[in-house]
N, C-alpha and C. Protein backbone atom coordinates (compact mmCIF):
# COMPACT_ATOMS: atom_id res chain seq x y z
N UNK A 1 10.98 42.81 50.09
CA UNK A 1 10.53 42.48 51.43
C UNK A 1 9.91 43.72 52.08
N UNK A 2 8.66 43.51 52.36
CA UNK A 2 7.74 44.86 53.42
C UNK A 2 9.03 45.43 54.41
N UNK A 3 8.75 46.46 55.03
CA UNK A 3 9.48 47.09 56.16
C UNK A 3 8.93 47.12 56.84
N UNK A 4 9.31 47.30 58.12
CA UNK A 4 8.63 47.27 59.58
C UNK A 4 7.21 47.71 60.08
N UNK A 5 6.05 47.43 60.65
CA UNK A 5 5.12 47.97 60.48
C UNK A 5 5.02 49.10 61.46
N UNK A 6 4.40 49.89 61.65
CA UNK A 6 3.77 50.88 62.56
C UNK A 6 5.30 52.02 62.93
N UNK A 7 6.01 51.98 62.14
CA UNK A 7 7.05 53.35 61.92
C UNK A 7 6.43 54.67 61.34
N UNK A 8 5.52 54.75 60.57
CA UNK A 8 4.81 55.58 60.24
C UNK A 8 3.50 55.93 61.31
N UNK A 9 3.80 57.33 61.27
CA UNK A 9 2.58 57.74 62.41
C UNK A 9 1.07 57.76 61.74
N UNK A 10 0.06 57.05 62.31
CA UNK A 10 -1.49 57.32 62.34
C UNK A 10 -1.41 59.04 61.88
N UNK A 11 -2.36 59.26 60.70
CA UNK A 11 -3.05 60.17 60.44
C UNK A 11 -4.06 60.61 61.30
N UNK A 12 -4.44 59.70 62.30
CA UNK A 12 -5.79 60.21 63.01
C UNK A 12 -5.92 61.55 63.86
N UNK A 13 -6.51 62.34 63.44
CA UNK A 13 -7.40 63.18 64.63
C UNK A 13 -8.09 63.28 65.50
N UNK A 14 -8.66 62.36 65.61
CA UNK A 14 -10.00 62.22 66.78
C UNK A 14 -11.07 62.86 66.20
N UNK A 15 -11.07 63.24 65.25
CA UNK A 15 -12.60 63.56 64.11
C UNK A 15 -13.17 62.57 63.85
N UNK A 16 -12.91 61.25 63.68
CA UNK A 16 -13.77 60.45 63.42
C UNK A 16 -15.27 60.31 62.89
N UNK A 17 -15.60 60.66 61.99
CA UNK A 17 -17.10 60.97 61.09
C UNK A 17 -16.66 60.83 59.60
N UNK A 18 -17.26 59.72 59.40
CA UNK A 18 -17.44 59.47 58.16
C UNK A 18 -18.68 60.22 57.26
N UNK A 19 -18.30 60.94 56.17
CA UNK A 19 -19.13 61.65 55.13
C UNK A 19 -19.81 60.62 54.35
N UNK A 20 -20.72 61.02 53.61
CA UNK A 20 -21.57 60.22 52.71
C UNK A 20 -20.75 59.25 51.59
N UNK A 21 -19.68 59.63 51.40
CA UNK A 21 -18.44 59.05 50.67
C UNK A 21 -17.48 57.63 51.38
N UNK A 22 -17.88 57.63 52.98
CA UNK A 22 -17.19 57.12 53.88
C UNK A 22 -16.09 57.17 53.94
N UNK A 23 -15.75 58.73 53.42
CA UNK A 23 -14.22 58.79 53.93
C UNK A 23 -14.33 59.62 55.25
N UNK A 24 -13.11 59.86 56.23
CA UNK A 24 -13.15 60.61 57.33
C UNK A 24 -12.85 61.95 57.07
N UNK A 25 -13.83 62.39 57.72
CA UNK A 25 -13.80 64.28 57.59
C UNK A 25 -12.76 65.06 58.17
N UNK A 26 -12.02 64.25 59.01
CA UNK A 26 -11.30 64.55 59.83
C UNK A 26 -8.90 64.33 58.94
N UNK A 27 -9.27 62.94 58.49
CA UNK A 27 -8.24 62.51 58.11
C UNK A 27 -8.48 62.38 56.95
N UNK A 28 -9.34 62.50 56.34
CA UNK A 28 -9.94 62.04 55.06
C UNK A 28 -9.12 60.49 53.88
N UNK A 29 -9.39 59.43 54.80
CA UNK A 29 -8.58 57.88 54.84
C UNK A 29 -10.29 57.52 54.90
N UNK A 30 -10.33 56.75 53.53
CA UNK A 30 -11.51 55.60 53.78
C UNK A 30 -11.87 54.77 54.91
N UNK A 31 -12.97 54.35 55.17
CA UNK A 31 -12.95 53.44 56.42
C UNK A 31 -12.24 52.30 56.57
N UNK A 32 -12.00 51.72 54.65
CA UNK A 32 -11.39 50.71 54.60
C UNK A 32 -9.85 50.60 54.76
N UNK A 33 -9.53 51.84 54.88
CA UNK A 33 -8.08 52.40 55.11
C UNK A 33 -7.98 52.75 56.70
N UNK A 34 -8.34 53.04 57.17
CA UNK A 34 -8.53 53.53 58.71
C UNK A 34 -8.25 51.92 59.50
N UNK A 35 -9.52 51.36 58.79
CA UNK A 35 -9.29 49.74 59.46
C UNK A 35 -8.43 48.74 59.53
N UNK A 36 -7.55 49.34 58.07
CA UNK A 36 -6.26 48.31 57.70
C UNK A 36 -5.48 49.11 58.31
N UNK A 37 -4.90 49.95 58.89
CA UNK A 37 -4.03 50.39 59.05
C UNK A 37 -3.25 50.12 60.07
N UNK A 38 -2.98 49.23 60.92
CA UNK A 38 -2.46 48.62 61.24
C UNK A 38 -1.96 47.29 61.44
N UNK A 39 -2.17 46.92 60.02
CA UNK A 39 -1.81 45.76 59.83
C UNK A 39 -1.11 46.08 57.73
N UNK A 40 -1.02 47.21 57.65
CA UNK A 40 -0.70 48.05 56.31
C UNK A 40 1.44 48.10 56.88
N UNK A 41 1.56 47.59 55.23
CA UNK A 41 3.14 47.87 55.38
C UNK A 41 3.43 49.18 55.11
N UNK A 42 4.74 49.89 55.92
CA UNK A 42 5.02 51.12 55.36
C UNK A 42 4.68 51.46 53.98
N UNK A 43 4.52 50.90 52.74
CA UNK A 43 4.78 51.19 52.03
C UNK A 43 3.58 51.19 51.52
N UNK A 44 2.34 50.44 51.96
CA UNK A 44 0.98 50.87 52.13
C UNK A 44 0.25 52.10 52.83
N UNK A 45 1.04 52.30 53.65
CA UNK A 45 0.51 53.79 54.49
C UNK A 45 0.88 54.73 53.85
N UNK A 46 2.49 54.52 53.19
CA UNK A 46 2.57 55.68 52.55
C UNK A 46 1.50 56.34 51.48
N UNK A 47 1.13 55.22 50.58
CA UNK A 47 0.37 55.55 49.62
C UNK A 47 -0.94 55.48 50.53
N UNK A 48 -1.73 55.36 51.56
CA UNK A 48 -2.78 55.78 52.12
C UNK A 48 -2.59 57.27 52.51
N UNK A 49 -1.37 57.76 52.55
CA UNK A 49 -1.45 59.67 53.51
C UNK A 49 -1.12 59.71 52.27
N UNK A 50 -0.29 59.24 50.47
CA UNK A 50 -0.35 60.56 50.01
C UNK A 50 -2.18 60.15 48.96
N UNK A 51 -2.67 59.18 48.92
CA UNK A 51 -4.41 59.40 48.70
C UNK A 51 -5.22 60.26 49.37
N UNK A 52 -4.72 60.37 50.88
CA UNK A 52 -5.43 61.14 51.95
C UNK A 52 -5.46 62.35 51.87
N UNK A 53 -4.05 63.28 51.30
CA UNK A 53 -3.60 64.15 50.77
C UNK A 53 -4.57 64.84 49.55
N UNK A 54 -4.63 63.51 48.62
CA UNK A 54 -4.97 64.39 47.60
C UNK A 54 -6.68 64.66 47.62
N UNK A 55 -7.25 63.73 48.57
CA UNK A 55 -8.70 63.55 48.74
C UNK A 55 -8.80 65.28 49.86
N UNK A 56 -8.13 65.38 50.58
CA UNK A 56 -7.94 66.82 51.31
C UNK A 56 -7.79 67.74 50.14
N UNK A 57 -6.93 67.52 49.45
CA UNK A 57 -6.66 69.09 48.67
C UNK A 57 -7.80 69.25 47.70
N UNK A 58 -8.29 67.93 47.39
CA UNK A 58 -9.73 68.03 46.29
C UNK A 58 -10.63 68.90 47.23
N UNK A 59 -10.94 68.47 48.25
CA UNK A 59 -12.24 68.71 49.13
C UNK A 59 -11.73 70.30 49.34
N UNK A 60 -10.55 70.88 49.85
CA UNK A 60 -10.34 72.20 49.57
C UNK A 60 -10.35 73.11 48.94
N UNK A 61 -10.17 72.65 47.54
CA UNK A 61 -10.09 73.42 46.29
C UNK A 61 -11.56 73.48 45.71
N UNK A 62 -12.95 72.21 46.07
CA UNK A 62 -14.09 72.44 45.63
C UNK A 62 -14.84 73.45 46.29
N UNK A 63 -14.69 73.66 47.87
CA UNK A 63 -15.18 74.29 48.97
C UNK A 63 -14.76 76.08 48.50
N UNK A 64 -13.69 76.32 47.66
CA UNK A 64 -13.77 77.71 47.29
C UNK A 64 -13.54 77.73 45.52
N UNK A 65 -14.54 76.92 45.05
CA UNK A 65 -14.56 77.39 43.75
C UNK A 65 -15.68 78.00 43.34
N UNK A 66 -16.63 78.29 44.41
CA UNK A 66 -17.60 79.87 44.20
C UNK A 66 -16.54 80.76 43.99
N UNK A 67 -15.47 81.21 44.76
CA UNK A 67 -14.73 82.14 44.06
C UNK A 67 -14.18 82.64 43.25
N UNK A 68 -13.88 81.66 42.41
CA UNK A 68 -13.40 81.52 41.03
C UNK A 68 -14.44 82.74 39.67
């Protein structure tokens, strides 16, 4: 059985801008994720912040691999 909805806090920033990818530059959550998200069971959000997560740490780790 789902768990309660909206116990988990919004990722949002108020960045709102979608990249050529249409994910948010800000939260980096697809649009199609941004839009469901409140109507997403805990257990859907979870796995939307830890995708969001890893779409952040990609976009971080490409942005300094001139240094490498």
């Amino acid at each position: 059985m789902p768990t309660k909805k909206n116990t988990i806090k919004n990722p949002c920033i108020h960045v709102c801008t979608l990249d050529e990818e249409k994910i948010c530059i800000g939260c980096h959550r697809s649009a199609e994720e941004i839009r469901g998200w409140f109507t997403m069971t805990d257990e859907q959000k979870l796995t939307v912040l830890a995708n969001s997560n890893e779409r952040r740490r990609k976009k971080d780790a490409n942005q300094y691999d001139h240094y490498v």
